[in-house]
Each structure stands twice: as C-alpha cells, then as structure tokens.
PDB file of N, CA and C in Angstrom:
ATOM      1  N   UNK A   1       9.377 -27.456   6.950  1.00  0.00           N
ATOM      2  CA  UNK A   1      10.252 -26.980   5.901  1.00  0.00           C
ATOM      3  C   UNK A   1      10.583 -25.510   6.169  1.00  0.00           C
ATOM      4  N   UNK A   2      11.824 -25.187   6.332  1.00  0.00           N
ATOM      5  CA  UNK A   2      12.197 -24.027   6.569  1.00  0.00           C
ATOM      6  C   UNK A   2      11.835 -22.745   5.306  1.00  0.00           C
ATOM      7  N   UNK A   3      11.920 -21.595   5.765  1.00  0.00           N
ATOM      8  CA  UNK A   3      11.709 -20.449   4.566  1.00  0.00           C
ATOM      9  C   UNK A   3      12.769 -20.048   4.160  1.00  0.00           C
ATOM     10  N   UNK A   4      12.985 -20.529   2.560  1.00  0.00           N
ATOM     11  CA  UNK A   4      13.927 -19.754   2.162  1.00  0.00           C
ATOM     12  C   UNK A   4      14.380 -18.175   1.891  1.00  0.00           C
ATOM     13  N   UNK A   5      15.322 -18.413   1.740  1.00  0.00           N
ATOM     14  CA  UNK A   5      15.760 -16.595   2.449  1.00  0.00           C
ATOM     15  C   UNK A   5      15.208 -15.732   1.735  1.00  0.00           C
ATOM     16  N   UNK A   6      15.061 -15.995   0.555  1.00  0.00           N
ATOM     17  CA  UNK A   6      15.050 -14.548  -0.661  1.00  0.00           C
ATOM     18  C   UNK A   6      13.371 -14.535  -0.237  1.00  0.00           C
ATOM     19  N   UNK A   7      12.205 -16.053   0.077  1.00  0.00           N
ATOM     20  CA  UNK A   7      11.254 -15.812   0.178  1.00  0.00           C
ATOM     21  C   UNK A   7      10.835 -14.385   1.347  1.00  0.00           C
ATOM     22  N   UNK A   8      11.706 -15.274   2.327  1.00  0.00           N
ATOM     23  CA  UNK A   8      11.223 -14.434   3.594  1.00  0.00           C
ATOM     24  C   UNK A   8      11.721 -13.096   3.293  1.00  0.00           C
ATOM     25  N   UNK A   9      12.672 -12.606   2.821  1.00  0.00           N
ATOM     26  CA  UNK A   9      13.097 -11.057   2.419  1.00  0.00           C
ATOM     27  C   UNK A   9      12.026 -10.368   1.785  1.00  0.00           C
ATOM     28  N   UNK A  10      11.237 -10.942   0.899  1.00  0.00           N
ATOM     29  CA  UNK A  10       9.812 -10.555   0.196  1.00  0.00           C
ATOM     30  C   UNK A  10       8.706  -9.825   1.023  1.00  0.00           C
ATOM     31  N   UNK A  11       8.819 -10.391   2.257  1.00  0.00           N
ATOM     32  CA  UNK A  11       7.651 -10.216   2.948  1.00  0.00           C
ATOM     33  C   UNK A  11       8.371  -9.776   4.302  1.00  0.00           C
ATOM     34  N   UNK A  12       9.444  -9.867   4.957  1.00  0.00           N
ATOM     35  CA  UNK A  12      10.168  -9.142   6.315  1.00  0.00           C
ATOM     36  C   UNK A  12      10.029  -7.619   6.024  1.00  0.00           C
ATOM     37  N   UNK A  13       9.483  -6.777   6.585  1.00  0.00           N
ATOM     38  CA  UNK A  13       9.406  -5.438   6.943  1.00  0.00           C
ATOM     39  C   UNK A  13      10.549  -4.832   7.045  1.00  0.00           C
ATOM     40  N   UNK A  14      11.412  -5.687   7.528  1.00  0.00           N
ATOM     41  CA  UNK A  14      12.782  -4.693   7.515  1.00  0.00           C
ATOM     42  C   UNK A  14      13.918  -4.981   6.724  1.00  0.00           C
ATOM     43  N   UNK A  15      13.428  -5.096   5.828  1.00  0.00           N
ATOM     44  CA  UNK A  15      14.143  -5.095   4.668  1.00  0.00           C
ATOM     45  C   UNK A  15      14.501  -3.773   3.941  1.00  0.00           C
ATOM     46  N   UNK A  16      13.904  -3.029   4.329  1.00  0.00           N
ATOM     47  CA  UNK A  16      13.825  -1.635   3.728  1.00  0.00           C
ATOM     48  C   UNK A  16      13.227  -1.025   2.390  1.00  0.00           C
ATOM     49  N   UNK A  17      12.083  -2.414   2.297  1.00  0.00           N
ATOM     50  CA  UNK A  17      11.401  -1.858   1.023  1.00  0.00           C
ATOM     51  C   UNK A  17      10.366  -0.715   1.352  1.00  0.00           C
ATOM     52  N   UNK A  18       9.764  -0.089   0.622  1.00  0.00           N
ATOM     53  CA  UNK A  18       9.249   0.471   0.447  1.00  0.00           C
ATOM     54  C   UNK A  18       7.595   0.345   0.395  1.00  0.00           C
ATOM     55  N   UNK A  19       6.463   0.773   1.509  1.00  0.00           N
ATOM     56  CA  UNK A  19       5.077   0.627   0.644  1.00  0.00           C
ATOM     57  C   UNK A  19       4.898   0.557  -0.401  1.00  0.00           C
ATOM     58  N   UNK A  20       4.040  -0.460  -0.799  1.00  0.00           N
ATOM     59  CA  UNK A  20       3.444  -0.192  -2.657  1.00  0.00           C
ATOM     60  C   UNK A  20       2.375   0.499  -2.528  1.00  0.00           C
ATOM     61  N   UNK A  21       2.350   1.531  -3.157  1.00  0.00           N
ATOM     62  CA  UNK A  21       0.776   2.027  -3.376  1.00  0.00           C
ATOM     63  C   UNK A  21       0.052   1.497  -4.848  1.00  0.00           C
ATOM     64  N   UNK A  22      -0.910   1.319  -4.994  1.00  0.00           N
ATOM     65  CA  UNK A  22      -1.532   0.552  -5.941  1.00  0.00           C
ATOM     66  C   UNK A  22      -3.448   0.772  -6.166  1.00  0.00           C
ATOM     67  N   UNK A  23      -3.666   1.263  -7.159  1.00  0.00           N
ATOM     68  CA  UNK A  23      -4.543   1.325  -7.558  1.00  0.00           C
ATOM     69  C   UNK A  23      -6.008  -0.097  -6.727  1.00  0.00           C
ATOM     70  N   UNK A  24      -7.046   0.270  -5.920  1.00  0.00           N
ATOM     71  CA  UNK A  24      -7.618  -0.883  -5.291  1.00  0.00           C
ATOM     72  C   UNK A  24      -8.165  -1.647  -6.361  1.00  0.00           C
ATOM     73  N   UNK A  25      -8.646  -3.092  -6.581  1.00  0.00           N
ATOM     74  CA  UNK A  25      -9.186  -3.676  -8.276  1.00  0.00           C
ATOM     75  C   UNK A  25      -9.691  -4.665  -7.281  1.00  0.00           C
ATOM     76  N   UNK A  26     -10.600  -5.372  -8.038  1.00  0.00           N
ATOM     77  CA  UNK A  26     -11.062  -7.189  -7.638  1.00  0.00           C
ATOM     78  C   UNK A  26     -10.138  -7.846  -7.404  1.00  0.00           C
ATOM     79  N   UNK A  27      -8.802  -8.134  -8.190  1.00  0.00           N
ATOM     80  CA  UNK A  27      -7.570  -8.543  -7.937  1.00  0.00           C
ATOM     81  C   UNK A  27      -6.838  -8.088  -7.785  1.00  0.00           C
ATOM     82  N   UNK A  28      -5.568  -7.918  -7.078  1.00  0.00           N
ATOM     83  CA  UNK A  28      -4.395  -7.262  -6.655  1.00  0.00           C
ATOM     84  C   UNK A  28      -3.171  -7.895  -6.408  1.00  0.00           C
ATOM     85  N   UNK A  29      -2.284  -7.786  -6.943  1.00  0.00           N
ATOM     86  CA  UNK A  29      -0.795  -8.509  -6.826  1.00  0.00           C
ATOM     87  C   UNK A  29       0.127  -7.897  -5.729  1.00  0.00           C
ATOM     88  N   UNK A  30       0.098  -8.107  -4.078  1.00  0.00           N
ATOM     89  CA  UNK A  30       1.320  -7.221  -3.527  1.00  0.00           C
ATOM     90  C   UNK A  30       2.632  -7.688  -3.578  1.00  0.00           C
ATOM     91  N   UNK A  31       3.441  -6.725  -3.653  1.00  0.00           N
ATOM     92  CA  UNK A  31       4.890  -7.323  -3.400  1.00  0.00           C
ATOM     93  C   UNK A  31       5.412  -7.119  -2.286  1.00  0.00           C
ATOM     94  N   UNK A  32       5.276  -6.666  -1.077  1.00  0.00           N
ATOM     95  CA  UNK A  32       5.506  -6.237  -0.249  1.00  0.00           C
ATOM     96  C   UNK A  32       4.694  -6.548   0.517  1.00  0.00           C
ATOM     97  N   UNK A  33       5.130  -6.710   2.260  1.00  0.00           N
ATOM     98  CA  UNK A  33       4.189  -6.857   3.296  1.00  0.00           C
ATOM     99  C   UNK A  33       3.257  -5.536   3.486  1.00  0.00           C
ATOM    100  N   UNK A  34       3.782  -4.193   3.356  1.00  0.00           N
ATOM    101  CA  UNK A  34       2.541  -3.156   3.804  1.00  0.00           C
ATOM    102  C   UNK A  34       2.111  -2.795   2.002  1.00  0.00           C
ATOM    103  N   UNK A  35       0.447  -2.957   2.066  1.00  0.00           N
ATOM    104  CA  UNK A  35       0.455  -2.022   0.295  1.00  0.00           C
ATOM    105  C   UNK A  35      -0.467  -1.232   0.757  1.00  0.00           C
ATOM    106  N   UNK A  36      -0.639   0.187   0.219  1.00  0.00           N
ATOM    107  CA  UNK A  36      -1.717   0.910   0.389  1.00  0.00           C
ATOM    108  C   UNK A  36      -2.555   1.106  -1.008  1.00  0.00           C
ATOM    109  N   UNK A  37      -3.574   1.428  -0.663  1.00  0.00           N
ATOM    110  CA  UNK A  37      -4.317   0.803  -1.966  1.00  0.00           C
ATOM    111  C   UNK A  37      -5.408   2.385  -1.986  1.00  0.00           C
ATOM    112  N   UNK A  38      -5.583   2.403  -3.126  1.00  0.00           N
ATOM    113  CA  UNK A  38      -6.201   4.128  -3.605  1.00  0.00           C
ATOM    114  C   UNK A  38      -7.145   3.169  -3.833  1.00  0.00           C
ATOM    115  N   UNK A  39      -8.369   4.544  -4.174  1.00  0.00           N
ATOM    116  CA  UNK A  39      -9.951   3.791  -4.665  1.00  0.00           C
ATOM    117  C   UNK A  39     -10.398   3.111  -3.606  1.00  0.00           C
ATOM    118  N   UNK A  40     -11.525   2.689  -3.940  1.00  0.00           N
ATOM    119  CA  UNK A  40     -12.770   2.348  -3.427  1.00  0.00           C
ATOM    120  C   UNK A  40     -13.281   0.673  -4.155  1.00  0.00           C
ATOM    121  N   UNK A  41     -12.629  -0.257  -4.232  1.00  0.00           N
ATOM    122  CA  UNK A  41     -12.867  -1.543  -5.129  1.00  0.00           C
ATOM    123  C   UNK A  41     -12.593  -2.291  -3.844  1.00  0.00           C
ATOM    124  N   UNK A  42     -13.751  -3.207  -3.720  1.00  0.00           N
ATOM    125  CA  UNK A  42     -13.324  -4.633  -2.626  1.00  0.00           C
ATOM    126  C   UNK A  42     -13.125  -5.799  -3.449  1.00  0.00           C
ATOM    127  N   UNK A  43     -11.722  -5.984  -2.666  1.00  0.00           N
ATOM    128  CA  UNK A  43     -10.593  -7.273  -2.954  1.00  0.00           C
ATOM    129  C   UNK A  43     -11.464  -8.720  -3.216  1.00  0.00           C
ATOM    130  N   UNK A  44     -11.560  -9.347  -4.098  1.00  0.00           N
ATOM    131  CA  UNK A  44     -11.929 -10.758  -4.003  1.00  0.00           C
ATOM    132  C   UNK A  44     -10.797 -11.796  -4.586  1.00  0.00           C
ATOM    133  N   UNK A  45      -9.880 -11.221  -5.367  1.00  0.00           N
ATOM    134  CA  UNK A  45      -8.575 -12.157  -5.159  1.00  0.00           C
ATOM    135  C   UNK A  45      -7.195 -11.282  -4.390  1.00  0.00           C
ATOM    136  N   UNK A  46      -6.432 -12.187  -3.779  1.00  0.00           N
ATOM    137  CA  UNK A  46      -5.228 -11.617  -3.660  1.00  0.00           C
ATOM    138  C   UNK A  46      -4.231 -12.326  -4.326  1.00  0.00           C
ATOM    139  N   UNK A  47      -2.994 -12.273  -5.473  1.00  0.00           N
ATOM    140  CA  UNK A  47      -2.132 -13.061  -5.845  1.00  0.00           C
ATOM    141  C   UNK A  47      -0.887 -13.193  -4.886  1.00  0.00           C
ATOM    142  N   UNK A  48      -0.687 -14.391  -3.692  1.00  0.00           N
ATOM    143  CA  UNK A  48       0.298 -14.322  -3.101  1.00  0.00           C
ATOM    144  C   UNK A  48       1.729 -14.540  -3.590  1.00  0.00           C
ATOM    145  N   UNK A  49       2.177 -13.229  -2.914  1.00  0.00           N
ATOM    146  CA  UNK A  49       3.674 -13.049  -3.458  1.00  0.00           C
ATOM    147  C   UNK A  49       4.580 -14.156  -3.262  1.00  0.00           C
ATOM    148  N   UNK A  50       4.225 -15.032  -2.192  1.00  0.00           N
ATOM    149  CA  UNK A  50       5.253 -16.061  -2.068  1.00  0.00           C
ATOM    150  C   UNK A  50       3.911 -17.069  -1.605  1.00  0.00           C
ATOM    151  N   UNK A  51       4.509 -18.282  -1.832  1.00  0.00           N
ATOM    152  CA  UNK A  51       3.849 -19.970  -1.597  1.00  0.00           C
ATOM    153  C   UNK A  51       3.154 -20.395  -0.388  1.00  0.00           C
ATOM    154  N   UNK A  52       4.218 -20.007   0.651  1.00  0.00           N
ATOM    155  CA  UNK A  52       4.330 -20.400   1.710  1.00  0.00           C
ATOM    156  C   UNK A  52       3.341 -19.419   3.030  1.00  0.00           C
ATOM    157  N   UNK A  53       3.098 -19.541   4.382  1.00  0.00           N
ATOM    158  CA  UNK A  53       2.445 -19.164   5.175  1.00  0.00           C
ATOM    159  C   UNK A  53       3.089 -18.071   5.266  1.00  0.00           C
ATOM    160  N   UNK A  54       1.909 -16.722   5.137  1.00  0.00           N
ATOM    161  CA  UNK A  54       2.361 -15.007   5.395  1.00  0.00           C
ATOM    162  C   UNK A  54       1.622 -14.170   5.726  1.00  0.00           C
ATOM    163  N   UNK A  55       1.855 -13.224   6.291  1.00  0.00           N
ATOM    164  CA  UNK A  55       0.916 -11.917   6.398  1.00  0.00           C
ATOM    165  C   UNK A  55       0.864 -11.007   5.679  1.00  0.00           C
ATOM    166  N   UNK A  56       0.476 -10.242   5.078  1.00  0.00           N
ATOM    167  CA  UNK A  56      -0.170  -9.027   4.442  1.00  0.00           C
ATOM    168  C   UNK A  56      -0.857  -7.877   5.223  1.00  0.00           C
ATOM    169  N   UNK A  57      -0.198  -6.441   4.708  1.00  0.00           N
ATOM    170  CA  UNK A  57      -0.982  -5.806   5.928  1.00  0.00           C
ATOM    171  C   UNK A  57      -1.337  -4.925   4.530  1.00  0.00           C
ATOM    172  N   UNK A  58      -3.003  -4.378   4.576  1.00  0.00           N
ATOM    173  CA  UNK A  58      -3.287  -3.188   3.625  1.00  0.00           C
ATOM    174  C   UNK A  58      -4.247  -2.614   3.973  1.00  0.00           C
ATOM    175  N   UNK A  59      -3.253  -1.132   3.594  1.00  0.00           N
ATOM    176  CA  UNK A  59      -3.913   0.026   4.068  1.00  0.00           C
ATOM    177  C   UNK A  59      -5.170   0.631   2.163  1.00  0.00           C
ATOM    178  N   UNK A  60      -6.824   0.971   3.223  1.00  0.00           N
ATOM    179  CA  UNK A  60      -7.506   1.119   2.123  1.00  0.00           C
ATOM    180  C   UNK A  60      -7.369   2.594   2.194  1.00  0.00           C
ATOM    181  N   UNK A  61      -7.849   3.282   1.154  1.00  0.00           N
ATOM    182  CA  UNK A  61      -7.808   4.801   1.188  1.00  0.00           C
ATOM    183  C   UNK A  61      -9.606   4.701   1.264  1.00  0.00           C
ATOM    184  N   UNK A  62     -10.678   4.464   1.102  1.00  0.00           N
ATOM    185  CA  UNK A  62     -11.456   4.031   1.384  1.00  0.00           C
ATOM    186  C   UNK A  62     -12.395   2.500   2.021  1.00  0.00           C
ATOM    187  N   UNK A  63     -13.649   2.570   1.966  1.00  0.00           N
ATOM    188  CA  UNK A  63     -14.220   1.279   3.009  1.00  0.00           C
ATOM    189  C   UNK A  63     -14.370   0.135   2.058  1.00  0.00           C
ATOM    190  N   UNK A  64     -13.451   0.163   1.306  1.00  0.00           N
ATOM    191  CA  UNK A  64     -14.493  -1.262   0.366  1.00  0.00           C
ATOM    192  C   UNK A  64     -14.457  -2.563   1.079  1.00  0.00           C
ATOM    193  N   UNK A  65     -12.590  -3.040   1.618  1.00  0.00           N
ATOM    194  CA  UNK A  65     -12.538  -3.932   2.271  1.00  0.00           C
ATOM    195  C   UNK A  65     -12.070  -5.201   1.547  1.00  0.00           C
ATOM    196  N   UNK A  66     -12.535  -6.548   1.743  1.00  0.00           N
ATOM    197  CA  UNK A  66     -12.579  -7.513   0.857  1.00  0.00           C
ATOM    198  C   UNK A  66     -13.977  -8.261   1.332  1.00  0.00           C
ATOM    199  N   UNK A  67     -14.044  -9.099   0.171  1.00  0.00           N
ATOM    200  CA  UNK A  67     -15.200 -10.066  -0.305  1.00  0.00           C
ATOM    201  C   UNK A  67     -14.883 -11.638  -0.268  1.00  0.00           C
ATOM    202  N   UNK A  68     -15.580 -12.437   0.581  1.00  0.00           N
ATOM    203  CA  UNK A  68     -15.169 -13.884   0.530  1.00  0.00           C
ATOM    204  C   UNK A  68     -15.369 -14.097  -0.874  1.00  0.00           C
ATOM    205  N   UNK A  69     -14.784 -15.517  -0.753  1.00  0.00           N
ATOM    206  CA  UNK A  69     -14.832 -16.110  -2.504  1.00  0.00           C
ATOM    207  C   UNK A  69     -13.193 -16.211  -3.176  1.00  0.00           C
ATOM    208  N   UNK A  70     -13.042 -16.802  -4.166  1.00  0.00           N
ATOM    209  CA  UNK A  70     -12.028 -16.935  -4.781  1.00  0.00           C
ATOM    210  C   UNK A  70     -11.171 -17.192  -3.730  1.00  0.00           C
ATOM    211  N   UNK A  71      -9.835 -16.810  -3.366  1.00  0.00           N
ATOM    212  CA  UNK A  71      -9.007 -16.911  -2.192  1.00  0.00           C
ATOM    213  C   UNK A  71      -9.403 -16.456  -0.759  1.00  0.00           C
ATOM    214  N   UNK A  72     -10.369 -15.563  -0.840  1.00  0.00           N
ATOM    215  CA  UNK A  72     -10.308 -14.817   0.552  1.00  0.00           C
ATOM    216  C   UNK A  72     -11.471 -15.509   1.473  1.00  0.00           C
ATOM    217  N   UNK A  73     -11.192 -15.981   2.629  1.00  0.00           N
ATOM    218  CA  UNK A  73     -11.905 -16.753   3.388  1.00  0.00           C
ATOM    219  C   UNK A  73     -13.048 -15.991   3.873  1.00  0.00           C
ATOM    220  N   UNK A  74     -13.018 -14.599   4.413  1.00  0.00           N
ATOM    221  CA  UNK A  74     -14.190 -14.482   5.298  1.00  0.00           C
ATOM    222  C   UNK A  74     -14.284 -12.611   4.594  1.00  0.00           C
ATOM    223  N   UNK A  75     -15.047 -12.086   4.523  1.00  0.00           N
ATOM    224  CA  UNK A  75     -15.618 -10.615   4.004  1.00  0.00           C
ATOM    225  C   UNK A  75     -15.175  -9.589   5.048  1.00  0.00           C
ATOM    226  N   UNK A  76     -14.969  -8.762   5.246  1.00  0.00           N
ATOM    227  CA  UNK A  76     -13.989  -7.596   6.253  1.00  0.00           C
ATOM    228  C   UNK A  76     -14.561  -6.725   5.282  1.00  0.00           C
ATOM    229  N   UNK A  77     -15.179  -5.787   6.241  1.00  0.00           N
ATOM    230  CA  UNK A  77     -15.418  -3.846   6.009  1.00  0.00           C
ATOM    231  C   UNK A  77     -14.344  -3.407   6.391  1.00  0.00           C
ATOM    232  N   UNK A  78     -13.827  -2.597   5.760  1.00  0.00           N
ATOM    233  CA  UNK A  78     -12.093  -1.706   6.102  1.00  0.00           C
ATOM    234  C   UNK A  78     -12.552  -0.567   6.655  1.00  0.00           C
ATOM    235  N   UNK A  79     -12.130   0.226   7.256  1.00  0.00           N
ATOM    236  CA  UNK A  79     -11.727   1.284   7.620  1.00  0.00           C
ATOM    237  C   UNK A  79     -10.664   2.414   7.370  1.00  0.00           C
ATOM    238  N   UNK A  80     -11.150   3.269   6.335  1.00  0.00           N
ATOM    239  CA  UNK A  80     -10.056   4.393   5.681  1.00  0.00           C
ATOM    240  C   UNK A  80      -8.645   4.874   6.377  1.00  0.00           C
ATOM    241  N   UNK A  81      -8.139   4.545   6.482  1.00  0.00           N
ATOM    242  CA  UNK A  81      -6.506   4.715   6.631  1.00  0.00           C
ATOM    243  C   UNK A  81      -6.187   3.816   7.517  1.00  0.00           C
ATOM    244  N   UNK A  82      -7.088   2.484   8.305  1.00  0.00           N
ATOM    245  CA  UNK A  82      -6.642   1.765   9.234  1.00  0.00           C
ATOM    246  C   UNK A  82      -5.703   0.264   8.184  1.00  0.00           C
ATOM    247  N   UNK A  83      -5.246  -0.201   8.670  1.00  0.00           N
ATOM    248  CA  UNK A  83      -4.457  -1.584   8.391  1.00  0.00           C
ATOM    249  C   UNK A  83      -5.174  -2.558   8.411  1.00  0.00           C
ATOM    250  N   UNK A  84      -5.285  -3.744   7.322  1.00  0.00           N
ATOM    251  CA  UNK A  84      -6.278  -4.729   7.425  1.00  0.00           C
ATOM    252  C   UNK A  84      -4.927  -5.834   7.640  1.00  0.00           C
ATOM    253  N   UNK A  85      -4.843  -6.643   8.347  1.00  0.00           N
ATOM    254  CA  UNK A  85      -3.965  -7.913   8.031  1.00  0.00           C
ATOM    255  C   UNK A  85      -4.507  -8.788   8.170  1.00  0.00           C
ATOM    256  N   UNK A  86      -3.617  -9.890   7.027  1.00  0.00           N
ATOM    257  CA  UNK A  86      -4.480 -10.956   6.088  1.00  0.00           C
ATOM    258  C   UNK A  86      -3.253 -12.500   6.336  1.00  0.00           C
ATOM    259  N   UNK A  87      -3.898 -13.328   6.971  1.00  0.00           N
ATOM    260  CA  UNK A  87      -2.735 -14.726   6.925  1.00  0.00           C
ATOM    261  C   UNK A  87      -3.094 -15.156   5.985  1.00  0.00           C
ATOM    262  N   UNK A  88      -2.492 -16.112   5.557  1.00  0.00           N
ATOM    263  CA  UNK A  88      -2.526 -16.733   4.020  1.00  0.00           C
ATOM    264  C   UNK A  88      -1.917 -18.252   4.318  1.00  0.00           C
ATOM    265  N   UNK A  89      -2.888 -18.660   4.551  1.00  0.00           N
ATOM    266  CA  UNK A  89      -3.074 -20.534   4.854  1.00  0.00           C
ATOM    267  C   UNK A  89      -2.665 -21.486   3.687  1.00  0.00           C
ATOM    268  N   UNK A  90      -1.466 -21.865   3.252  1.00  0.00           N
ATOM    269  CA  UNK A  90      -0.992 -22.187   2.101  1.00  0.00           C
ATOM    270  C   UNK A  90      -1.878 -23.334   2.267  1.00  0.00           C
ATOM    271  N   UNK A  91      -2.319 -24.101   3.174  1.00  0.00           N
ATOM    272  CA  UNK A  91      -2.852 -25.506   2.911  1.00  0.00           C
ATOM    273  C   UNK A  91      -4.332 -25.578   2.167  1.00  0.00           C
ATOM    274  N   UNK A  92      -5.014 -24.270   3.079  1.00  0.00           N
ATOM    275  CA  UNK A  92      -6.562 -24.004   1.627  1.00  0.00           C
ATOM    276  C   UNK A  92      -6.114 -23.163   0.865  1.00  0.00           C
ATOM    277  N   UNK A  93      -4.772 -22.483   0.515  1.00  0.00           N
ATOM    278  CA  UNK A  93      -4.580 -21.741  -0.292  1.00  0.00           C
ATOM    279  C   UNK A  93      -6.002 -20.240  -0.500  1.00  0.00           C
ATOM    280  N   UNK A  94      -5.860 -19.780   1.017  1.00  0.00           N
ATOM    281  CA  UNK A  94      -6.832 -18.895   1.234  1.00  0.00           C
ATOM    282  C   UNK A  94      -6.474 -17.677   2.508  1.00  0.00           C
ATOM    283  N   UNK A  95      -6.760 -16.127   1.764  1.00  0.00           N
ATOM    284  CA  UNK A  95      -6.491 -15.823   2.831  1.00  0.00           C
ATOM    285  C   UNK A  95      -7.705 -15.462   3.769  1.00  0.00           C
ATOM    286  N   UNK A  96      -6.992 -15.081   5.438  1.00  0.00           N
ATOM    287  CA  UNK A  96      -8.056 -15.033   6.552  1.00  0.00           C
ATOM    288  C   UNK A  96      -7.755 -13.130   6.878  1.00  0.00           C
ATOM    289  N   UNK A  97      -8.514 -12.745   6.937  1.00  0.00           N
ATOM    290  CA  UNK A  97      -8.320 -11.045   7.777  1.00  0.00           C
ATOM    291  C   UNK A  97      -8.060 -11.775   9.251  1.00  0.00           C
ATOM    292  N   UNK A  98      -7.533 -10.898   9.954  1.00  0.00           N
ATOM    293  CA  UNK A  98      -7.049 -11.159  11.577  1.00  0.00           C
ATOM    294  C   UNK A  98      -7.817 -10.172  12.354  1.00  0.00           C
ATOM    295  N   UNK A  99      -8.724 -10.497  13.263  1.00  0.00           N
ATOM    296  CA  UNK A  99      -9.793  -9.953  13.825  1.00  0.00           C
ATOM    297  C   UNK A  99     -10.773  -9.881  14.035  1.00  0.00           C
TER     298      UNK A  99
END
C-alpha cells in the first residue's frame, strides 16, 4: 500500500518544517521527523505521528534516552546532543532505536 502524500509530508525532512523542541516526559507526541527534547525524562511511550512505517530522529539535551515497555521495543542510553533514530514497525506497533 502506497504512502499517502500529506502522510509522507509529515515525516520527509524536506519539507521545510521546522525542529520541534519539546519539553522530554514519559510520553511524547512528535510532529516532525527531527524533535529535540529539553530535560532529562526517559521516553517510554512515543505517540506516532502517522500509522504507517517511519523514522524518528531525537535529539536529547541530556542522557535519559528511552525505556522498553509500552511501544518502545528495546532501552537506548542517549547521548547529549547526539541523534537517537527510532523505526516504528506498524505491524507490533512498536518502536526500535537503530544501532
């Protein structure tokens, strides 16, 4: 099944949106493929912006990282200003860190 357009515009980088910066929490809603995230809170849900198979890239301002459980498949220590990217397996409806 192909991706519809407005989906894939959500999440294509060159679209010309803008980073979200966003407060880090247990849960987090991105709208955008890059979010940078303030604080020190590790992720145990992510609400995916769209249905279908995607990446996520987020930048922590500290190490919290994420926590398996709820959606997120496997636990990742972050690294302060590095990029975490996250696939999102619509079929377990779970995401994976890449690495």
């Amino acid at each position: 099944m192909p991706i519809v357009a407005s989906d894939w515009a959500q999440l294509n980088p060159s679209n010309n949106v803008a980073a979200v910066t966003m407060a880090s929490a247990a849960t987090i809603a991105p709208t955008t493929f890059l979010t940078v995230l303030t604080g020190n809170v590790a992720i145990t849900t992510i609400t995916p912006p769209v249905t279908h198979g995607h990446m996520l890239a987020i930048v922590f301002a500290g190490t919290a990282g994420i926590t398996a459980g709820n959606n997120i498949a496997n636990t990742k220590a972050t690294v302060a200003a590095e990029a975490l990217l996250l696939v999102y397996n619509p079929t377990t409806a779970k995401y994976h860190a890449v690495g």
